[in-house]
PDB file of N, CA and C in Angstrom:
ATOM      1  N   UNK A   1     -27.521   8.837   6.281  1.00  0.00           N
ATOM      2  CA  UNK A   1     -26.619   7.748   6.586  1.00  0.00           C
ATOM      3  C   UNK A   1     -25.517   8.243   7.511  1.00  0.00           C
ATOM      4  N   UNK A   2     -25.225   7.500   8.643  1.00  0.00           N
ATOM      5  CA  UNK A   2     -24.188   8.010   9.208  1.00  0.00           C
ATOM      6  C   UNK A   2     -22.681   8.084   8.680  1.00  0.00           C
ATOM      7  N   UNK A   3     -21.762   8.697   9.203  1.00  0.00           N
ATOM      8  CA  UNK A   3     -20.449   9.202   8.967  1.00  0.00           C
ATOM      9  C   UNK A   3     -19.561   8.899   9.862  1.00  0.00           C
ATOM     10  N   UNK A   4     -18.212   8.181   9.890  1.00  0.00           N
ATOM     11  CA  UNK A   4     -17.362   8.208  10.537  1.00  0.00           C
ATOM     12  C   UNK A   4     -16.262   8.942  10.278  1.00  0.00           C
ATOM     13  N   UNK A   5     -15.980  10.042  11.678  1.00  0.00           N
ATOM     14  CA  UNK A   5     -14.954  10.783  11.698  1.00  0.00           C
ATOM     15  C   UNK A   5     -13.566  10.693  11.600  1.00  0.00           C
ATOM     16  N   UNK A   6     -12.702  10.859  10.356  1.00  0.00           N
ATOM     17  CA  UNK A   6     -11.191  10.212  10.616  1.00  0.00           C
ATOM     18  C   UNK A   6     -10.363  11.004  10.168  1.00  0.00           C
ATOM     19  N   UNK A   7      -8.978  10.810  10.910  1.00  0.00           N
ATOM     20  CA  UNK A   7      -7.742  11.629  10.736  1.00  0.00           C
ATOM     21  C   UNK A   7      -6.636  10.923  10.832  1.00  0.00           C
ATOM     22  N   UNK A   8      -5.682  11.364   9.396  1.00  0.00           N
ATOM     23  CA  UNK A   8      -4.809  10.511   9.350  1.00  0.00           C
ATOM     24  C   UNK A   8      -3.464  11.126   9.559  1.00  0.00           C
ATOM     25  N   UNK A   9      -2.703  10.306  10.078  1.00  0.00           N
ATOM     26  CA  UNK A   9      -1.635  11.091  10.960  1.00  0.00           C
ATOM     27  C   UNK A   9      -0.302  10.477  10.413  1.00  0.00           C
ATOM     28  N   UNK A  10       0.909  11.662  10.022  1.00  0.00           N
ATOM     29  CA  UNK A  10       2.043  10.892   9.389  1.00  0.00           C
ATOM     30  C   UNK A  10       1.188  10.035   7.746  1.00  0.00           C
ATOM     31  N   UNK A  11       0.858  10.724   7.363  1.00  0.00           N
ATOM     32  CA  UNK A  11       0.578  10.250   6.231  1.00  0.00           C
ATOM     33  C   UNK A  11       1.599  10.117   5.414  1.00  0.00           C
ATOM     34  N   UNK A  12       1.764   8.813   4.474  1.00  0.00           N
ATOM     35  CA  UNK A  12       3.249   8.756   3.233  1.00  0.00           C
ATOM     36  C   UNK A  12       2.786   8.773   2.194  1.00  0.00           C
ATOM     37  N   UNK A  13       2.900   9.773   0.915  1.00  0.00           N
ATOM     38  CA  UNK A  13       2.041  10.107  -0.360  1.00  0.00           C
ATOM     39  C   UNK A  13       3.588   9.171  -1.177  1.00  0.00           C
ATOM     40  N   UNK A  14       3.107   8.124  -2.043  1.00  0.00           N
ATOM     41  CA  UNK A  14       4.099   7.660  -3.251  1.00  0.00           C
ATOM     42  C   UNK A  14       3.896   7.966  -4.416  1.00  0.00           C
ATOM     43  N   UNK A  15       2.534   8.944  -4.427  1.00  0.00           N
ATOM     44  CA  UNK A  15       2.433   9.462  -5.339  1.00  0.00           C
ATOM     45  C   UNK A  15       2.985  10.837  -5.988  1.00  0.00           C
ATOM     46  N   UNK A  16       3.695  11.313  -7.292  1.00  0.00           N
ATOM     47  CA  UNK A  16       4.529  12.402  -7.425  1.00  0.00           C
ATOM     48  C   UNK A  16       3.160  13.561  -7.380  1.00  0.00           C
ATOM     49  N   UNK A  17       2.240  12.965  -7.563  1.00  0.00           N
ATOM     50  CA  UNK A  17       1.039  14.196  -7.953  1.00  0.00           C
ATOM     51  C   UNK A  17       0.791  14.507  -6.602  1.00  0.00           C
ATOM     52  N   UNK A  18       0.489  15.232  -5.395  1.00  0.00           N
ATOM     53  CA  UNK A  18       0.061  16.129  -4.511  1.00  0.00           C
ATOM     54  C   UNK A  18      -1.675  15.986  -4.730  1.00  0.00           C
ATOM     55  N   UNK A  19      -2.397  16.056  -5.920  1.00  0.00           N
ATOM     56  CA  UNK A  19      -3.299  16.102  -5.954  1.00  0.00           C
ATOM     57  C   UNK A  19      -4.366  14.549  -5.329  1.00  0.00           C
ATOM     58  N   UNK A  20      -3.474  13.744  -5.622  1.00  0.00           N
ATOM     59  CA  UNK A  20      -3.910  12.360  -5.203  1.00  0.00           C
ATOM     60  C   UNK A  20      -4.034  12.109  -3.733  1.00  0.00           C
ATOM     61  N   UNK A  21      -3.442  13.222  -2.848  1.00  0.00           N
ATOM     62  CA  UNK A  21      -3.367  13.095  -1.458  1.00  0.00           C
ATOM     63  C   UNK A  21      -4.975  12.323  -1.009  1.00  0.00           C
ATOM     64  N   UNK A  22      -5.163  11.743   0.108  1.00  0.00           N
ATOM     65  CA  UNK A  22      -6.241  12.105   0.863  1.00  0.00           C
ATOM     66  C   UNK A  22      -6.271  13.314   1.583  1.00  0.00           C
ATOM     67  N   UNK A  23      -7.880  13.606   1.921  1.00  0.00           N
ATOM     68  CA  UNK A  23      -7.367  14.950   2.768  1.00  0.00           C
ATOM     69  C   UNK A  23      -7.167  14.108   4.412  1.00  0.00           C
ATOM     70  N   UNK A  24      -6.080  14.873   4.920  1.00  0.00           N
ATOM     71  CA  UNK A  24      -5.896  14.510   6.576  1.00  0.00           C
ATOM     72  C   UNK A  24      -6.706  14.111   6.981  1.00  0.00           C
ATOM     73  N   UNK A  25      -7.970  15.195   7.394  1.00  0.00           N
ATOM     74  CA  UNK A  25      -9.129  14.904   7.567  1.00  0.00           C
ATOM     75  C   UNK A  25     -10.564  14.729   7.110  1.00  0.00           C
ATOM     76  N   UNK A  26     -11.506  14.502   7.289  1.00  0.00           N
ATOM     77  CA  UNK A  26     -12.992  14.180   7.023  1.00  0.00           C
ATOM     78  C   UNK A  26     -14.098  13.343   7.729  1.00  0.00           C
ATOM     79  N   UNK A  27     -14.958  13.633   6.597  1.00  0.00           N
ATOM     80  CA  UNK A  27     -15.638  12.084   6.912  1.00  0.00           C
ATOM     81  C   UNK A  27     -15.913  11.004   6.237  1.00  0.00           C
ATOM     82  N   UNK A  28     -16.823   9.618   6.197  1.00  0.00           N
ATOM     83  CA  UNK A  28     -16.934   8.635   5.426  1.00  0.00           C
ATOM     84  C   UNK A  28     -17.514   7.566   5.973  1.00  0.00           C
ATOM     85  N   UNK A  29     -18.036   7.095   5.069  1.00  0.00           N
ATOM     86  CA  UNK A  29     -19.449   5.825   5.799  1.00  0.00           C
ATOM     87  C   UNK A  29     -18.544   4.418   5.733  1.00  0.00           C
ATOM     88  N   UNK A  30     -16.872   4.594   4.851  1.00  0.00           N
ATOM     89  CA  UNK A  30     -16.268   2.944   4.911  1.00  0.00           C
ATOM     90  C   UNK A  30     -14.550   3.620   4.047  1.00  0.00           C
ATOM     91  N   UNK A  31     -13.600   3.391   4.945  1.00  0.00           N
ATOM     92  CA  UNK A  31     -12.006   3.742   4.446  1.00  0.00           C
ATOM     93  C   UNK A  31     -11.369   2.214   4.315  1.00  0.00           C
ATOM     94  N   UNK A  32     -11.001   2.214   3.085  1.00  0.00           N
ATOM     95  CA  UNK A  32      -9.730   0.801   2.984  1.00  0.00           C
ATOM     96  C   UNK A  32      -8.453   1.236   3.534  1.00  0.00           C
ATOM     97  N   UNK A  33      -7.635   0.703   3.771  1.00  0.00           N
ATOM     98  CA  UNK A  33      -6.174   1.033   3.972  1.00  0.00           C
ATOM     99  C   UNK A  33      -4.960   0.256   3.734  1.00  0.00           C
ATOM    100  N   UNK A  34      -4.285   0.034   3.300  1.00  0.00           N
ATOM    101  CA  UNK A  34      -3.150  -0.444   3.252  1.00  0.00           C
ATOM    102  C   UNK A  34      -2.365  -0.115   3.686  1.00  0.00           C
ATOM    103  N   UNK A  35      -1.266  -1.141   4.618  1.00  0.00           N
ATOM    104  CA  UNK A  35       0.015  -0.525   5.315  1.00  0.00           C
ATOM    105  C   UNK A  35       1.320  -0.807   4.070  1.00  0.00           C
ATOM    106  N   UNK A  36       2.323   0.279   3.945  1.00  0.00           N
ATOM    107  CA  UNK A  36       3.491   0.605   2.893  1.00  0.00           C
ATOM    108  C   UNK A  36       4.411   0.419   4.008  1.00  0.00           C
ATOM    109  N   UNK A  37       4.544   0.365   5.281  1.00  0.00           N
ATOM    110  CA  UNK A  37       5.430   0.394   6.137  1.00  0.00           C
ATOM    111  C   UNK A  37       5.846  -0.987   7.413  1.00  0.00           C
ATOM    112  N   UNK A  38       6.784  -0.692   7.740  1.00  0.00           N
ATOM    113  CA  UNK A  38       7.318  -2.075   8.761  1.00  0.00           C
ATOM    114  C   UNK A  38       7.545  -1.217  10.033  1.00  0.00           C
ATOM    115  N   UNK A  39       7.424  -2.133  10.842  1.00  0.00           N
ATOM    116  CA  UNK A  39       7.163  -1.456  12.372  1.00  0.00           C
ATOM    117  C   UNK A  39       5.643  -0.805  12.821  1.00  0.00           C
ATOM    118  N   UNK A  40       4.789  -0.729  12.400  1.00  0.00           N
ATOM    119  CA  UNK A  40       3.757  -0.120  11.955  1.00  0.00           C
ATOM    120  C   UNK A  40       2.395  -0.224  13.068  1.00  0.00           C
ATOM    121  N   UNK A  41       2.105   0.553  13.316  1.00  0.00           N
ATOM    122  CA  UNK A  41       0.721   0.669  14.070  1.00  0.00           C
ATOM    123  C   UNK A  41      -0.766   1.227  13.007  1.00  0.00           C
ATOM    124  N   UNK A  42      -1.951   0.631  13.490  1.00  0.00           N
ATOM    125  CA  UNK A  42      -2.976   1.191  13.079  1.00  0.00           C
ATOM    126  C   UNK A  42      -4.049   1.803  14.541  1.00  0.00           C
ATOM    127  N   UNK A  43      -4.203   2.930  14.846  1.00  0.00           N
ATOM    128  CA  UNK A  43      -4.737   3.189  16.253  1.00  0.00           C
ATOM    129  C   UNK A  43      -6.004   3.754  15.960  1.00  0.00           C
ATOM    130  N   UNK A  44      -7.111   3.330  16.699  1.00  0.00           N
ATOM    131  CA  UNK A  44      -8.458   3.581  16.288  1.00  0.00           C
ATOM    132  C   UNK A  44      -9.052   4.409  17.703  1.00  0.00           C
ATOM    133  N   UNK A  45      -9.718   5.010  17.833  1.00  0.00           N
ATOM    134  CA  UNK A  45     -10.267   5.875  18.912  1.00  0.00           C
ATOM    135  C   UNK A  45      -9.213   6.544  19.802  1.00  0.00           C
ATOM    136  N   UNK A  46      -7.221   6.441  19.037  1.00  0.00           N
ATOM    137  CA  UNK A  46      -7.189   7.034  20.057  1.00  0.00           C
ATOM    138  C   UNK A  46      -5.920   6.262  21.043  1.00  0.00           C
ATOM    139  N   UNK A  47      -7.037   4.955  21.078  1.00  0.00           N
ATOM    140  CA  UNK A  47      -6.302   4.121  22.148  1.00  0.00           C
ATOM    141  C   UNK A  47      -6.085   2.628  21.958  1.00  0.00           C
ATOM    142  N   UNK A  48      -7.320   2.195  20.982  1.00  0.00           N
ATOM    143  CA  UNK A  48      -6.327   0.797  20.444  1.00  0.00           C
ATOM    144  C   UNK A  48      -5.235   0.980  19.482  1.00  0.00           C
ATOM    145  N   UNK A  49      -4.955   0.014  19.626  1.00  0.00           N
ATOM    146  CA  UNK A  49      -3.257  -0.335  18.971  1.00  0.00           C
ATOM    147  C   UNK A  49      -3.375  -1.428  17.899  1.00  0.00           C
ATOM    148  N   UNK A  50      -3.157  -1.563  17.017  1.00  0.00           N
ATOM    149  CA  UNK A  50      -3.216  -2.780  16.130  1.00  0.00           C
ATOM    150  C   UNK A  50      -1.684  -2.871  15.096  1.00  0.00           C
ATOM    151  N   UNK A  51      -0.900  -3.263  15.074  1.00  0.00           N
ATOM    152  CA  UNK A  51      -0.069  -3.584  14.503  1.00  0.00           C
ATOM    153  C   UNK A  51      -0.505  -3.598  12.974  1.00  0.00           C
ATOM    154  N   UNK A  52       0.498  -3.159  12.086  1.00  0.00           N
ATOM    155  CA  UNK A  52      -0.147  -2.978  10.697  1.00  0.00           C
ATOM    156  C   UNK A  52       0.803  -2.727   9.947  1.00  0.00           C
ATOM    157  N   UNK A  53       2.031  -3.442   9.676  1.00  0.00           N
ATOM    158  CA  UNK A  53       2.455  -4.101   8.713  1.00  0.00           C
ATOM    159  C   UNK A  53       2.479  -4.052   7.562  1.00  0.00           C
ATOM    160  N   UNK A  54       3.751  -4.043   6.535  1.00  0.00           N
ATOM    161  CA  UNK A  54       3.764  -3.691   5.331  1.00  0.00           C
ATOM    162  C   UNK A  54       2.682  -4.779   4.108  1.00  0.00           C
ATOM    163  N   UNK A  55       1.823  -4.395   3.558  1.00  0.00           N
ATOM    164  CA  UNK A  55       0.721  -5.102   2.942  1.00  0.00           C
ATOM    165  C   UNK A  55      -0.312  -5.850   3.865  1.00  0.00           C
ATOM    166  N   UNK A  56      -0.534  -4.969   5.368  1.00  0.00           N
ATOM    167  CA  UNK A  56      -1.459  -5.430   5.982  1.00  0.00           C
ATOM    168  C   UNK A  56      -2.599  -4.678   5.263  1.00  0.00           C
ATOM    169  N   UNK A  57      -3.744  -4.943   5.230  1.00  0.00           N
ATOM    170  CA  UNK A  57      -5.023  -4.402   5.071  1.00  0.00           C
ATOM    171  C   UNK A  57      -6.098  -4.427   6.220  1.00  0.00           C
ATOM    172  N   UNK A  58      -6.786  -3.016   5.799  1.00  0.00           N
ATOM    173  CA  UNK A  58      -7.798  -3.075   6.934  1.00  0.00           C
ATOM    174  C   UNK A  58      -9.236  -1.936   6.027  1.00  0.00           C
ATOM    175  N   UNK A  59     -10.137  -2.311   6.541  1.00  0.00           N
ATOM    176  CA  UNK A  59     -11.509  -2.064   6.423  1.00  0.00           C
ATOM    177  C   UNK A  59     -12.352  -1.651   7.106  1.00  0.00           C
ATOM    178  N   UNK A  60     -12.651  -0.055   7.637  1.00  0.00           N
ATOM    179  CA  UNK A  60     -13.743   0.477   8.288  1.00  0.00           C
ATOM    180  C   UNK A  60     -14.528   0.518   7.561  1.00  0.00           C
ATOM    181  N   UNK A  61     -15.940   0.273   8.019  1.00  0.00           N
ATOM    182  CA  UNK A  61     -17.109   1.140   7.880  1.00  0.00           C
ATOM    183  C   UNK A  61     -17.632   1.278   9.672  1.00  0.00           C
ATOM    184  N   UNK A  62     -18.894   1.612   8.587  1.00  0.00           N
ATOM    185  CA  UNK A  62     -19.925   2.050   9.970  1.00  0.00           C
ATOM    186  C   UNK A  62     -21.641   2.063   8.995  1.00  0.00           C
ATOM    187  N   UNK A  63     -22.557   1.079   9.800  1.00  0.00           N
ATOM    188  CA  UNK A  63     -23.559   1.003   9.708  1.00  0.00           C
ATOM    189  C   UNK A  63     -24.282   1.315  10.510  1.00  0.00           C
ATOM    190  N   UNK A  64     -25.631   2.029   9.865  1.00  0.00           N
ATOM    191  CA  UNK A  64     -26.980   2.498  10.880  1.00  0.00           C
ATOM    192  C   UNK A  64     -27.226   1.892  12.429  1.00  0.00           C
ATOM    193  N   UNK A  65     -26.791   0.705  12.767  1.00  0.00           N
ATOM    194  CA  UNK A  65     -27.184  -0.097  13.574  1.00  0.00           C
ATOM    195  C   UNK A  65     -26.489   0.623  14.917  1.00  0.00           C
ATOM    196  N   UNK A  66     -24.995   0.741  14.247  1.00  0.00           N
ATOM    197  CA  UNK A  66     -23.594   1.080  15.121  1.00  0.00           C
ATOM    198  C   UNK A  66     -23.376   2.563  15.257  1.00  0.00           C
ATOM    199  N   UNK A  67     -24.125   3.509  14.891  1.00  0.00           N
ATOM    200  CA  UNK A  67     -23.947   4.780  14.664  1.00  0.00           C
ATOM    201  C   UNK A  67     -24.438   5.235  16.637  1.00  0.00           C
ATOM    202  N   UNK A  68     -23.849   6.802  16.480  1.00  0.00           N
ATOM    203  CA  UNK A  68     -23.686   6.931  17.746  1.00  0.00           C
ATOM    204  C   UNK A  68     -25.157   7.313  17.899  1.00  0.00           C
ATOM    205  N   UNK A  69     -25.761   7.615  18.799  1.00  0.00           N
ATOM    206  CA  UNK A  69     -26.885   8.588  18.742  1.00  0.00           C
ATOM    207  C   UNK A  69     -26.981   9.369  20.064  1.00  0.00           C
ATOM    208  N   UNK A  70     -27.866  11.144  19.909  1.00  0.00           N
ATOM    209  CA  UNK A  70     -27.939  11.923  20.958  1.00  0.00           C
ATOM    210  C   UNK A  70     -29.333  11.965  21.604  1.00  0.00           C
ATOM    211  N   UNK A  71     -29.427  11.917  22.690  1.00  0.00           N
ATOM    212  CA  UNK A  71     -30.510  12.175  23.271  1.00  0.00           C
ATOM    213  C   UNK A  71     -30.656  13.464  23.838  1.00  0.00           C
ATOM    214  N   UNK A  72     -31.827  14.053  23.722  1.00  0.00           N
ATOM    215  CA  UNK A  72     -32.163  15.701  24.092  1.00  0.00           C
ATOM    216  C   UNK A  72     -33.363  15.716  25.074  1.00  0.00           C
ATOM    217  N   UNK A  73     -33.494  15.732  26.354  1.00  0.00           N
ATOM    218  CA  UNK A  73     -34.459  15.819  27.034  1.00  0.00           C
ATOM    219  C   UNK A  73     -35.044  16.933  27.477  1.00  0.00           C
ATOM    220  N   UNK A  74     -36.411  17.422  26.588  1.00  0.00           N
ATOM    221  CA  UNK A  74     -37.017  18.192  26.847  1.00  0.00           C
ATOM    222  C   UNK A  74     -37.471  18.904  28.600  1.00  0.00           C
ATOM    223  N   UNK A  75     -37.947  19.922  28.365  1.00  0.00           N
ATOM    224  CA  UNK A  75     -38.884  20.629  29.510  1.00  0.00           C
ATOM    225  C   UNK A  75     -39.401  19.300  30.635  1.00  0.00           C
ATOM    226  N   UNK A  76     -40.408  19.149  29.301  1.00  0.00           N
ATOM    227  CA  UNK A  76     -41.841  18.269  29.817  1.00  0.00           C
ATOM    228  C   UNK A  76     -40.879  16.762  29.670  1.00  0.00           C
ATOM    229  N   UNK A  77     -40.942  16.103  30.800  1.00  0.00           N
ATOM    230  CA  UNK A  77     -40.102  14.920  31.069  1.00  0.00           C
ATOM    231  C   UNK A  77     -40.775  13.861  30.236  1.00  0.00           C
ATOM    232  N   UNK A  78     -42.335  13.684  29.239  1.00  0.00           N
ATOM    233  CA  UNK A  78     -42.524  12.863  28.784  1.00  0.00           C
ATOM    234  C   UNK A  78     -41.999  12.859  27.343  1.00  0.00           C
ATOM    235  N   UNK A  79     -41.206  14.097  26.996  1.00  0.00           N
ATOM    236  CA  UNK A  79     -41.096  14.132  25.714  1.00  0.00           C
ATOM    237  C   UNK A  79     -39.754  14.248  25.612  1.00  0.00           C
ATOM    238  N   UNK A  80     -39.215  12.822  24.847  1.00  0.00           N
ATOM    239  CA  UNK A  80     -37.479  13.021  23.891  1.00  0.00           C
ATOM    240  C   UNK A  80     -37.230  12.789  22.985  1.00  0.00           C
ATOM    241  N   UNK A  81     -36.393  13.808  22.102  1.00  0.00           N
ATOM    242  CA  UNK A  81     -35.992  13.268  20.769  1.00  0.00           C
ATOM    243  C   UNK A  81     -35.107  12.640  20.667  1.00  0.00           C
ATOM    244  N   UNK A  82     -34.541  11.904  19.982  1.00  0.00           N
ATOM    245  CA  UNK A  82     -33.301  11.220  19.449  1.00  0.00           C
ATOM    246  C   UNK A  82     -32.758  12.030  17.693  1.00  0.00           C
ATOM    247  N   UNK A  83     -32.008  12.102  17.944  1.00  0.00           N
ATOM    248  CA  UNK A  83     -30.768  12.586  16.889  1.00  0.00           C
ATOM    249  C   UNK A  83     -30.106  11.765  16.349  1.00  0.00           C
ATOM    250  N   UNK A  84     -29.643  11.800  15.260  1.00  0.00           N
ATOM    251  CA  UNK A  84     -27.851  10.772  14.724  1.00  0.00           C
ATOM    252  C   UNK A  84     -26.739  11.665  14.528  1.00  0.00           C
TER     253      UNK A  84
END
């Protein structure tokens, strides 16, 4: 199953436990989120921008359909694999 790559930046823990953190980074096939903050951005690849607001919610995944895929072109020009 594929994986989407994510990193979270300025993270705010309200929790006293440390252990409850997310980690910064990873991966994951679907992240919920909730915004705790005002003034607020949610930025996806980078370069969109989405405004995100205290008790905004938002919902990634990523399905088989949408997953990236690599192409590897052999020697012999009739033969390619595909990767995920």
């Amino acid at each position: 199953a594929p994986k989407m790559v994510y990193t979270i930046r300025d993270q705010l823990v309200s929790s006293p436990v440390r252990n409850q953190c997310v980690k910064p980074r990873g991966l994951a096939r679907s992240i919920a989120v909730k915004s705790r903050c005002f003034d607020a951005s949610l930025v996806i690849d980078g370069g969109l921008s989405f405004t995100f607001n205290d008790g905004t919610r938002a919902l990634l995944e990523i399905y088989e359909e949408d997953a990236l895929r690599t192409v590897t072109l052999q020697e012999d020009p009739t033969e390619v694999s595909f990767k995920h």
